[in-house]
Protein backbone atom coordinates (compact mmCIF):
# COMPACT_ATOMS: atom_id res chain seq x y z
CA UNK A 1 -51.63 46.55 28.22
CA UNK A 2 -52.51 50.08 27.36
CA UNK A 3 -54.17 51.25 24.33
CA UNK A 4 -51.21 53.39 24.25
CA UNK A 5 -48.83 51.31 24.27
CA UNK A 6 -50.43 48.80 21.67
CA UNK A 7 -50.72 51.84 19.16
CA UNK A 8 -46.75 52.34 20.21
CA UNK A 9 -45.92 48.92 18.81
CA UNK A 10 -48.12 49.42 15.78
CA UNK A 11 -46.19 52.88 15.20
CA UNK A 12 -43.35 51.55 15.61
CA UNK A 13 -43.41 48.54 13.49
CA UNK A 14 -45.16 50.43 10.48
CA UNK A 15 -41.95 52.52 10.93
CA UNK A 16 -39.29 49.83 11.10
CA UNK A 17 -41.57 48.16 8.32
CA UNK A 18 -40.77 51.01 5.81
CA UNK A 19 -36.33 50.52 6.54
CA UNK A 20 -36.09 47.30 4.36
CA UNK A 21 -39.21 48.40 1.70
CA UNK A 22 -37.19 51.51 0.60
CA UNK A 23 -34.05 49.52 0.73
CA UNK A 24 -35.72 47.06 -1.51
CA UNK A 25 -37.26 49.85 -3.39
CA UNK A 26 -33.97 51.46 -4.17
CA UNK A 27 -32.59 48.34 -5.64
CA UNK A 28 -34.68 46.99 -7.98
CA UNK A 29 -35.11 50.37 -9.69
CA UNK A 30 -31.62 50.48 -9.47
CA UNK A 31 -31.25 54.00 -7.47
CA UNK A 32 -28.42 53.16 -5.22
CA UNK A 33 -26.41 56.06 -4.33
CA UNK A 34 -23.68 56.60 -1.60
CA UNK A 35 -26.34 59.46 0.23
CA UNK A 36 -28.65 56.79 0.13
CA UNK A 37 -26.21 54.12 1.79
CA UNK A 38 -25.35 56.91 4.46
CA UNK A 39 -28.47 58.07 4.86
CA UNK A 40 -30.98 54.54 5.58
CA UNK A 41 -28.46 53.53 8.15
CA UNK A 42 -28.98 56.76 9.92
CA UNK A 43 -32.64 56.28 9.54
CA UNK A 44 -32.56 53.27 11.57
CA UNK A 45 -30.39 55.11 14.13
CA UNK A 46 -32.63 57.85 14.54
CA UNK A 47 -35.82 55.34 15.12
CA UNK A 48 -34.25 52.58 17.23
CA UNK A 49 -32.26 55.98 18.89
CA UNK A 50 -35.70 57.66 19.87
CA UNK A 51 -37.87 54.77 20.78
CA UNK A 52 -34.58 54.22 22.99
CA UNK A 53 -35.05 57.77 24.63
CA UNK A 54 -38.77 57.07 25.79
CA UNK A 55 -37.97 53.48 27.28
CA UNK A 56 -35.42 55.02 29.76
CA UNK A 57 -37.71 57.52 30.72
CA UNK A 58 -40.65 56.20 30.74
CA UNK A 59 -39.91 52.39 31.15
CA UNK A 60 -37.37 50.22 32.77
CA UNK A 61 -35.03 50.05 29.49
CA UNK A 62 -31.61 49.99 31.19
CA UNK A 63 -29.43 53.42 30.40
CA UNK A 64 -26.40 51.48 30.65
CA UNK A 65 -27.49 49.69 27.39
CA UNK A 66 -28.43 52.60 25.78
CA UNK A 67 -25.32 53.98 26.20
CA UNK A 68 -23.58 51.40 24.63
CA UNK A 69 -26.39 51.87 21.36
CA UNK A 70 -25.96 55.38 21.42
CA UNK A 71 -22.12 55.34 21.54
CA UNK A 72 -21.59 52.61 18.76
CA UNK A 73 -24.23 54.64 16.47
CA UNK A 74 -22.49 57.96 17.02
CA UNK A 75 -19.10 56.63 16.54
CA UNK A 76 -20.17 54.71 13.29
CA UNK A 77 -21.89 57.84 11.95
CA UNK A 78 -18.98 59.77 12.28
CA UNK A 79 -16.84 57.47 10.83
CA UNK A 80 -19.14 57.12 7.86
CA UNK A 81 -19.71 60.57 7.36
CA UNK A 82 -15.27 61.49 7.35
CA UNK A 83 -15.52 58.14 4.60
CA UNK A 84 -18.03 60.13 2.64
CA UNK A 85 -15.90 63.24 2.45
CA UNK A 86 -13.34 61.59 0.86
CA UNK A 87 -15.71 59.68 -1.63
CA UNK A 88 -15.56 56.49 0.24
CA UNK A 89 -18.58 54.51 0.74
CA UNK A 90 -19.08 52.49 3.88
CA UNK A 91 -22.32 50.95 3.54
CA UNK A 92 -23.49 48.88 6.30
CA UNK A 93 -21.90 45.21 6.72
CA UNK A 94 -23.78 41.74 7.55
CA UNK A 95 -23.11 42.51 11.46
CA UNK A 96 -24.61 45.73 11.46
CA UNK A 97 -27.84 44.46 9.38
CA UNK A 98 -28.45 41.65 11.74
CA UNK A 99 -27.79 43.80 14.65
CA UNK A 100 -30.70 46.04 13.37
CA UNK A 101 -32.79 43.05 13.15
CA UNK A 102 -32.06 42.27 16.73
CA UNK A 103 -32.59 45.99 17.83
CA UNK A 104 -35.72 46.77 16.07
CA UNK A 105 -37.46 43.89 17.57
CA UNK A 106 -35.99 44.69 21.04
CA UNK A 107 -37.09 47.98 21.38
CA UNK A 108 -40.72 46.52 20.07
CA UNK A 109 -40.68 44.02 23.27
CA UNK A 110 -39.86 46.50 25.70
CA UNK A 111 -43.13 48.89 24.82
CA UNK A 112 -44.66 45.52 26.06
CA UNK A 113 -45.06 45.25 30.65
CA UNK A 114 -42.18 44.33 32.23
CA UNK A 115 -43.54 41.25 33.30
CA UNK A 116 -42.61 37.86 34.49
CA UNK A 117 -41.58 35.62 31.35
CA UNK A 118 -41.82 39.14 29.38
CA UNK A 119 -39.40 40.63 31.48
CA UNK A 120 -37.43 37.73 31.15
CA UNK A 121 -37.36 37.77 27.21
CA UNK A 122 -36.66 41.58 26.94
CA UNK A 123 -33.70 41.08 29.53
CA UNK A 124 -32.20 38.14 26.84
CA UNK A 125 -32.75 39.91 23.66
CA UNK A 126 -31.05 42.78 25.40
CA UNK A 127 -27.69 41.19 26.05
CA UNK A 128 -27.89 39.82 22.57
CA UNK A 129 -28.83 42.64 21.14
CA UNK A 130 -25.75 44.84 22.84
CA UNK A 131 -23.47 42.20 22.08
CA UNK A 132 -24.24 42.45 18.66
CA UNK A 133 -23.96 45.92 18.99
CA UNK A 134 -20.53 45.80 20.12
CA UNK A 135 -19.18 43.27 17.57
CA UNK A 136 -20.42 45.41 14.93
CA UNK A 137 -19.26 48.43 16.13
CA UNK A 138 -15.94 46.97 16.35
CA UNK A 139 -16.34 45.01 12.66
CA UNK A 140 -17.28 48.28 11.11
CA UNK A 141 -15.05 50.62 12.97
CA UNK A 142 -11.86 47.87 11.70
CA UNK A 143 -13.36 48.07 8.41
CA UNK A 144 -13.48 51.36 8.14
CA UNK A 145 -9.50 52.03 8.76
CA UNK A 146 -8.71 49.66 5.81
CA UNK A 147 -7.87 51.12 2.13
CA UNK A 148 -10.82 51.37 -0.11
CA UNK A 149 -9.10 47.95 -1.88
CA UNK A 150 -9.15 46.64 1.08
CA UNK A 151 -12.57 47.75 2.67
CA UNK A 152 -14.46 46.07 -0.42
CA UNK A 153 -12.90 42.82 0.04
């Protein structure tokens, strides 16, 4: 592997290192706001989003499964950002934190070769990780449509 692409992964896991710090951060000094709870899921968006960008063009990272990221992160966005208008707060749910924790290390695998039992691991944590994607797309976007009495349930 490339001295480029080690210093990729090291990049990008400093990055994804700094999501749950400043989450953690935020809590114990007790600075929670609703900007905050749009703004660190958007965070992760934007990094998993762009490390997404350069593995379709420069890797084998299927577009297909991007798509289905891309669309899911939009749409969630957008429905977090009407819920914020109207002084709702969506933060993220369980589904959406775990499929972060999928995604993140995904995207990390495929800066590696796409190589034999590599290729083979990236391909699995793929499908996971879109499935994921999907069911918390769908969790969130049912969530979302509920009554704030209902939505904090």
């Amino acid at each position: 592997m490339s001295a480029a692409s080690w210093w990729a992964v090291v990049v990008f896991a400093v990055a994804s290192l700094t999501d749950p710090l400043d989450g953690y951060l935020a809590r114990r000094q007790g600075i929670v706001t609703k900007l905050g709870q749009f703004l660190d899921p958007l965070a992760d968006k934007m990094l998993v989003g762009a490390a997404m960008i350069a593995l379709v063009a420069l890797r084998e990272f299927p577009l297909w499964a991007a798509l289905v990221i891309a669309v899911r992160e939009v749409l969630v966005s957008v429905f977090r950002s009407f819920a914020l208008r109207k002084g709702r707060s969506l933060p993220a749910l369980l589904s959406g934190k775990i499929k972060t924790l999928v995604q993140i290390p995904m995207m990390m695998m495929w800066l590696f070769p796409r190589e034999g039992t590599v290729a083979r691991l990236q391909d699995a944590v793929l499908y996971v990780a879109v499935a994921l994607t999907i069911f918390s797309g769908l969790q969130f976007l049912v969530r979302s449509q509920q009554g704030p009495a209902e939505a904090s349930a």
